[in-house]
C-alpha atoms as a PDB file:
ATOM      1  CA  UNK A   1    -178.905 -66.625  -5.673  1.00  0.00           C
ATOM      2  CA  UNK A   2    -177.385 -63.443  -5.981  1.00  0.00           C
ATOM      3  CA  UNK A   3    -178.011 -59.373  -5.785  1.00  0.00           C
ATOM      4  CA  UNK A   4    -177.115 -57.865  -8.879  1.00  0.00           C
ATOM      5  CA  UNK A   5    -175.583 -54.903  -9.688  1.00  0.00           C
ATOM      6  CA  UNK A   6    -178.530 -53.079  -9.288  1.00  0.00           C
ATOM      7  CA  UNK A   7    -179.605 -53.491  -5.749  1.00  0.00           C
ATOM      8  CA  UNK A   8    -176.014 -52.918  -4.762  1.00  0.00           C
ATOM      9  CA  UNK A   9    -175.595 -49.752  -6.969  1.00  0.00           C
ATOM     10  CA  UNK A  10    -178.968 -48.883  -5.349  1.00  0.00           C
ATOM     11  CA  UNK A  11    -178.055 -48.880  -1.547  1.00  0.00           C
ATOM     12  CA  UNK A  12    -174.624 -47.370  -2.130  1.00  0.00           C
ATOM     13  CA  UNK A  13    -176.026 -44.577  -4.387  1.00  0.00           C
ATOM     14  CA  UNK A  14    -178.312 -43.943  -1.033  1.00  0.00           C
ATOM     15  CA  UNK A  15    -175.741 -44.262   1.874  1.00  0.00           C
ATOM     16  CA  UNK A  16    -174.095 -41.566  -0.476  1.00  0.00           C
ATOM     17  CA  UNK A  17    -176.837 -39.639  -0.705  1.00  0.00           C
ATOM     18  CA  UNK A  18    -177.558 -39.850   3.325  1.00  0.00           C
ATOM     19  CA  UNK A  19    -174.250 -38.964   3.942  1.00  0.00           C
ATOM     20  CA  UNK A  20    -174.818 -35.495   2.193  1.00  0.00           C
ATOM     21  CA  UNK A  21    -178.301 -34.819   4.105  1.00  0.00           C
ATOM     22  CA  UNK A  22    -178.539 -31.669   5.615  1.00  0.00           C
ATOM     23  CA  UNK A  23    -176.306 -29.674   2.945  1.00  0.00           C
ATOM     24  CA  UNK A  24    -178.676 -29.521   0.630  1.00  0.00           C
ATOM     25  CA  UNK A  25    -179.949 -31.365  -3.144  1.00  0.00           C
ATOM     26  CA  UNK A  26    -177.197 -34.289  -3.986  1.00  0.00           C
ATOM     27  CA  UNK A  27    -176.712 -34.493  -7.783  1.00  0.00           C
ATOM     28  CA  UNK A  28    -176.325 -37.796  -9.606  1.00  0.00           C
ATOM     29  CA  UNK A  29    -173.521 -36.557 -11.242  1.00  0.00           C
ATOM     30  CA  UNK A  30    -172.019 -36.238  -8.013  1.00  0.00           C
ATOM     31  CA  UNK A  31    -173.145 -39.938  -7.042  1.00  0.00           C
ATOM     32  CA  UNK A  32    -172.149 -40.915 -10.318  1.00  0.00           C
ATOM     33  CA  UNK A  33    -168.635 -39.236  -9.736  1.00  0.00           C
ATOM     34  CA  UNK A  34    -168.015 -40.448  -6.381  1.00  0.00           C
ATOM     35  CA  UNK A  35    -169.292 -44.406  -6.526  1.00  0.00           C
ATOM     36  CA  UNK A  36    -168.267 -45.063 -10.625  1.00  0.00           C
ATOM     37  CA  UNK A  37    -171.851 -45.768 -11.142  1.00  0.00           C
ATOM     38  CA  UNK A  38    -173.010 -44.392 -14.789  1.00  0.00           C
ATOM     39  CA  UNK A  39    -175.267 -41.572 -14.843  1.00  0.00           C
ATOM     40  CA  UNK A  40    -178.157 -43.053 -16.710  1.00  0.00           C
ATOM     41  CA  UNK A  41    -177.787 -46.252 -15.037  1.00  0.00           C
ATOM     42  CA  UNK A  42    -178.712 -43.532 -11.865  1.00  0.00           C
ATOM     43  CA  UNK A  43    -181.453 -41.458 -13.215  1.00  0.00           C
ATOM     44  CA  UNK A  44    -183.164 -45.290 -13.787  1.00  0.00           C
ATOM     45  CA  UNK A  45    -183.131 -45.774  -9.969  1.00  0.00           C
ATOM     46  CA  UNK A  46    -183.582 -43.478  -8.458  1.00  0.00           C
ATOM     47  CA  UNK A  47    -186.308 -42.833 -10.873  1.00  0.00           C
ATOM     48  CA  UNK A  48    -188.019 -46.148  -8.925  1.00  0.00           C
ATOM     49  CA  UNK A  49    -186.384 -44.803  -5.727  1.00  0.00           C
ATOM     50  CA  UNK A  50    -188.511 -41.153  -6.432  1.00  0.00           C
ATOM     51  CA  UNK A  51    -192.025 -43.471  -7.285  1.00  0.00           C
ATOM     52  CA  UNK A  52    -191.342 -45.447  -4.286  1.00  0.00           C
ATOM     53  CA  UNK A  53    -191.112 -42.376  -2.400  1.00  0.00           C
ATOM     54  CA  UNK A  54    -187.772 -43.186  -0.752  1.00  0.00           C
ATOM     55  CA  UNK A  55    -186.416 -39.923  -2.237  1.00  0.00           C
ATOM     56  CA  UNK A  56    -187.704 -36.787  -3.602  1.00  0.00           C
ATOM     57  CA  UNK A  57    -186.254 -34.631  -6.503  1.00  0.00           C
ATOM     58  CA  UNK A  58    -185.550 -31.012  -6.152  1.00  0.00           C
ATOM     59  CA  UNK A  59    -185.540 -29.243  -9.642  1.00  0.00           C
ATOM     60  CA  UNK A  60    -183.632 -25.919 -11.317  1.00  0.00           C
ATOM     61  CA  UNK A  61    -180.642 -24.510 -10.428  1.00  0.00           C
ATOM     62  CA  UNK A  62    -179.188 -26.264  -7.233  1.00  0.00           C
ATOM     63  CA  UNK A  63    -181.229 -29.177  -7.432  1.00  0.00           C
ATOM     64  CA  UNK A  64    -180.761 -32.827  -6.803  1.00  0.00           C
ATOM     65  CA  UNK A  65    -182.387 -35.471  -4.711  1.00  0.00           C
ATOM     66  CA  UNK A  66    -182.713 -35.736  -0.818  1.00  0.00           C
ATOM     67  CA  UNK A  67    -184.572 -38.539   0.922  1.00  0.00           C
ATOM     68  CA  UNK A  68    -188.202 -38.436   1.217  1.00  0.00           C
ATOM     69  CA  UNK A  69    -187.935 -40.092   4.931  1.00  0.00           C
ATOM     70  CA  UNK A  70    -185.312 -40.236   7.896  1.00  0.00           C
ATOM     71  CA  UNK A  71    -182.650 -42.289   7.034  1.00  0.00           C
ATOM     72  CA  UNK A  72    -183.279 -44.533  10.394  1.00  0.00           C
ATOM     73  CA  UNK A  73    -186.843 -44.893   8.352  1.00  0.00           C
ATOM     74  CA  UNK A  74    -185.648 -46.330   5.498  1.00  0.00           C
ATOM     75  CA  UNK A  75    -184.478 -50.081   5.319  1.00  0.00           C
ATOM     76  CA  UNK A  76    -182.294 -51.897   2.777  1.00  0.00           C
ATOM     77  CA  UNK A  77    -185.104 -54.083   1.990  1.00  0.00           C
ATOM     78  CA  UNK A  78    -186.958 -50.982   0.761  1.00  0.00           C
ATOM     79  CA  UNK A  79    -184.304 -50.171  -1.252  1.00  0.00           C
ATOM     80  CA  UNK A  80    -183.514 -53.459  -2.982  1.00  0.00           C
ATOM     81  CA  UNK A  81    -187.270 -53.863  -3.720  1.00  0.00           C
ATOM     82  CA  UNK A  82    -187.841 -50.572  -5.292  1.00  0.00           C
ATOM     83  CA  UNK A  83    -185.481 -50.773  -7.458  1.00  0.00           C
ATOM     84  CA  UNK A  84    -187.280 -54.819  -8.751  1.00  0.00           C
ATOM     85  CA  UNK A  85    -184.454 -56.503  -7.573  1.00  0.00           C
ATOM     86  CA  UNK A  86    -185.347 -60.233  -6.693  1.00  0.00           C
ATOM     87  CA  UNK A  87    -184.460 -61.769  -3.673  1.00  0.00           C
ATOM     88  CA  UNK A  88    -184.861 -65.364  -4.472  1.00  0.00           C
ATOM     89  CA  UNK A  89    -182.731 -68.482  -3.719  1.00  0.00           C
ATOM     90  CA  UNK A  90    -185.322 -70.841  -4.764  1.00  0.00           C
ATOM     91  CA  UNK A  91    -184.950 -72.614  -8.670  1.00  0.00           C
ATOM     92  CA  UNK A  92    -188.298 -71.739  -9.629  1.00  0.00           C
ATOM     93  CA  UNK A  93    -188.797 -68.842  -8.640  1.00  0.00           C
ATOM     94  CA  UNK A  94    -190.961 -68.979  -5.643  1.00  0.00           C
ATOM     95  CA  UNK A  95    -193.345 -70.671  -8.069  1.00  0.00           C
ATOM     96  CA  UNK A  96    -192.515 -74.234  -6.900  1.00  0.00           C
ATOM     97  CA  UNK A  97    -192.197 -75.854  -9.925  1.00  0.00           C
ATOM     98  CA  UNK A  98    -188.564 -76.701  -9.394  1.00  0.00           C
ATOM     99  CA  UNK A  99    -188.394 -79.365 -12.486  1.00  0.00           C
ATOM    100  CA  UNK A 100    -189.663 -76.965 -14.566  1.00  0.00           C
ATOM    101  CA  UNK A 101    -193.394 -76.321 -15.734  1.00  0.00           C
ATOM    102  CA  UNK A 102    -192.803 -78.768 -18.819  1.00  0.00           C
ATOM    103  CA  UNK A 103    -191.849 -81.184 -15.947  1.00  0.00           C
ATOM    104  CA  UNK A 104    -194.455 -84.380 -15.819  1.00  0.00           C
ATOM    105  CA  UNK A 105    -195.014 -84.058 -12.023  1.00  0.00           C
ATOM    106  CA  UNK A 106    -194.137 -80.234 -12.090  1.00  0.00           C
ATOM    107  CA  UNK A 107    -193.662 -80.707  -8.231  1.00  0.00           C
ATOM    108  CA  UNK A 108    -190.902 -78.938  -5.900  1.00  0.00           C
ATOM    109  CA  UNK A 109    -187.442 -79.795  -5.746  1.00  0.00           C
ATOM    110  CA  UNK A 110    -186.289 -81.563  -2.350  1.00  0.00           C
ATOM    111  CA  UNK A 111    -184.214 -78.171  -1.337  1.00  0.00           C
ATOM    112  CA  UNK A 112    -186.993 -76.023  -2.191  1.00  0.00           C
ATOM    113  CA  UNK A 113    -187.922 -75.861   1.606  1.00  0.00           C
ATOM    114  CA  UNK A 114    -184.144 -74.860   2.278  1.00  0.00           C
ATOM    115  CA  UNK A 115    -184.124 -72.031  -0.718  1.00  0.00           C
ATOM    116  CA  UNK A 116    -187.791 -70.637   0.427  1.00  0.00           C
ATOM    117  CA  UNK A 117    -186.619 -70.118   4.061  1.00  0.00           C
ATOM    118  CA  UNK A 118    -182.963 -68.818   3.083  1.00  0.00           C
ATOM    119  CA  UNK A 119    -184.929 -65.947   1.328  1.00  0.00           C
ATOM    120  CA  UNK A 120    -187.144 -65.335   4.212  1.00  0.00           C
ATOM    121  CA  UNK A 121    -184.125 -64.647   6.309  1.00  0.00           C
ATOM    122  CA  UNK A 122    -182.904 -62.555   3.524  1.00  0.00           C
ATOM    123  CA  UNK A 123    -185.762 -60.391   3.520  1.00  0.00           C
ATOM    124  CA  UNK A 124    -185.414 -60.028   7.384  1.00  0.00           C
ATOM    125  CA  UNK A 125    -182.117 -59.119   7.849  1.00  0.00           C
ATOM    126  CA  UNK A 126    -182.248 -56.601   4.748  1.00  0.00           C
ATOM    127  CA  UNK A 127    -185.236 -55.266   6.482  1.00  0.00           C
ATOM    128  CA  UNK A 128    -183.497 -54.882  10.081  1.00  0.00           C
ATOM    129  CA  UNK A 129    -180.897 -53.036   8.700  1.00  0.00           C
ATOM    130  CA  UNK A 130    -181.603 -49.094   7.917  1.00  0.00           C
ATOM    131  CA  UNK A 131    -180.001 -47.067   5.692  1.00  0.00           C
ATOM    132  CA  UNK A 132    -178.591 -44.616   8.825  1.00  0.00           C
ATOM    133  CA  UNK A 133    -176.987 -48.067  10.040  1.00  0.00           C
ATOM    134  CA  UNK A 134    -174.829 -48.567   7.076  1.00  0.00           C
ATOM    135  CA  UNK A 135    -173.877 -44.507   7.089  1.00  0.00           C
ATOM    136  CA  UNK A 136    -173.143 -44.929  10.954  1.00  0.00           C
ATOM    137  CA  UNK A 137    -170.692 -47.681   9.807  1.00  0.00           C
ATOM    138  CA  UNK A 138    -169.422 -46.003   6.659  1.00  0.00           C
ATOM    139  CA  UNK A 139    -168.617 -42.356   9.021  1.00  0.00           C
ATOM    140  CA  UNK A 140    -166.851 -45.090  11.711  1.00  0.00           C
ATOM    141  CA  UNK A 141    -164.949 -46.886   8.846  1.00  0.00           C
ATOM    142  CA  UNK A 142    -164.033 -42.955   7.528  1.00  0.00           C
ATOM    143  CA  UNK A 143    -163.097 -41.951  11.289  1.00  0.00           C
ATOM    144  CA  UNK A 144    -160.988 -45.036  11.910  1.00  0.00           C
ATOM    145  CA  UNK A 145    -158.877 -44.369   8.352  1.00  0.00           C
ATOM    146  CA  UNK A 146    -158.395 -40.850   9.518  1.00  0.00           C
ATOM    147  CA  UNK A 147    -157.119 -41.807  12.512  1.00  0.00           C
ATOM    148  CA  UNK A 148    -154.365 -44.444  11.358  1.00  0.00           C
ATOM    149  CA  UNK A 149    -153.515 -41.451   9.067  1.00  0.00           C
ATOM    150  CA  UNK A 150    -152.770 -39.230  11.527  1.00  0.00           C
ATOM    151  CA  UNK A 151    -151.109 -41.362  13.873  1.00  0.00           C
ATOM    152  CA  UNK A 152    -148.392 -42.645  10.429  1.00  0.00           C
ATOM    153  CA  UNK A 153    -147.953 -38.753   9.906  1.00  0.00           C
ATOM    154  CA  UNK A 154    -147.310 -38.030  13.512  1.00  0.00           C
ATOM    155  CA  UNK A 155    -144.960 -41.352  13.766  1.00  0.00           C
ATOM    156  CA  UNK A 156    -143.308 -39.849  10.950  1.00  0.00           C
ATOM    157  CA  UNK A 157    -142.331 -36.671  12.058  1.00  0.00           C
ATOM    158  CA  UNK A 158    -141.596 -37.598  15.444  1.00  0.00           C
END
C-alpha cells in the first residue's frame, strides 16, 4: 500500500494553490516552479481537479486556477480521489480474490479483513482532514522558521 506520486503532487499542488487565494488566478507554471512538479504532469491534474470541480480555471491574460470551494470545504480525500489515485491496502484489490482469480478456491486471504479495514481508516482520516488544515499548518511551520530566523540574526548582532 502506498500513495503515489500523484496524490501527493496533487494535495501539495493545492495547499499551494490555497495559499495564494485571495490574490488572484495561480499559474501552473508558478506551482510547477515552486513544488518541482513538471508542468504537464500539472495541467493532467488539475485537469481531473477542474472536472471534479475542486478548482476552476480562469482564462487570457492573468489567468490561472483558484478553487471552486472554500478551502475548509475541500478534504484530502477529495483530492486523492479526483485525481484516480487508489487507496487500497488489500492484495486483490478490494475484489477479494486474494490468491488470485486463476486461484482454485479464489477465496480471500486470511489478512484481507486487516487490509479492508486499514483502508477504511485511510479514507477517514484523509477525509477529516481539509485542505485549509494542512495550509493552517504549512503558514505555522512558515511562521515558526521566520521566527528562529530572526531570533539567530538578532543573537548575532547583539
Amino acid at each position: 500500500m502506498r500513495l503515489t506520486t500523484k496524490g501527493r503532487f496533487a494535495v501539495t499542488a493545492m495547499i499551494d494553490l490555497a495559499m495564494r487565494q485571495g490574490k488572484g488566478p495561480v499559474t501552473l507554471s508558478g506551482i510547477s516552479q515552486r513544488q518541482a512538479i513538471s508542468l504537464s504532469y500539472l495541467e493532467q491534474l488539475f485537469g481531473k481537479l477542474r472536472r471534479h470541480e475542486i478548482v476552476e480555471s480562469i482564462r487570457g491574460p492573468g489567468g490561472g486556477y483558484s478553487l471552486a470551494r472554500r478551502a475548509d470545504k475541500v478534504t484530502v480525500a477529495d483530492i486523492i480521489i479526483a485525481v484516480d489515485e487508489p487507496l487500497d491496502a488489500t492484495q486483490c484489490g478490494g475484489k477479494e480474490n486474494c490468491h488470485g482469480a486463476d486461484a482454485a478456491s479464489g477465496a480471500r486471504c486470511m489478512t484481507h479483513e486487516l487490509w479492508a479495514t486499514l483502508n477504511e481508516k485511510m479514507v477517514d482520516y484523509l477525509d477529516s482532514v481539509s485542505l485549509q488544515d494542512l495550509v493552517d499548518q504549512q503558514k505555522l511551520k512558515n511562521a515558526e522558521q521566520n521566527v528562529v530566523v530572526l531570533h539567530r540574526n538578532h543573537a548575532a548582532m547583539g
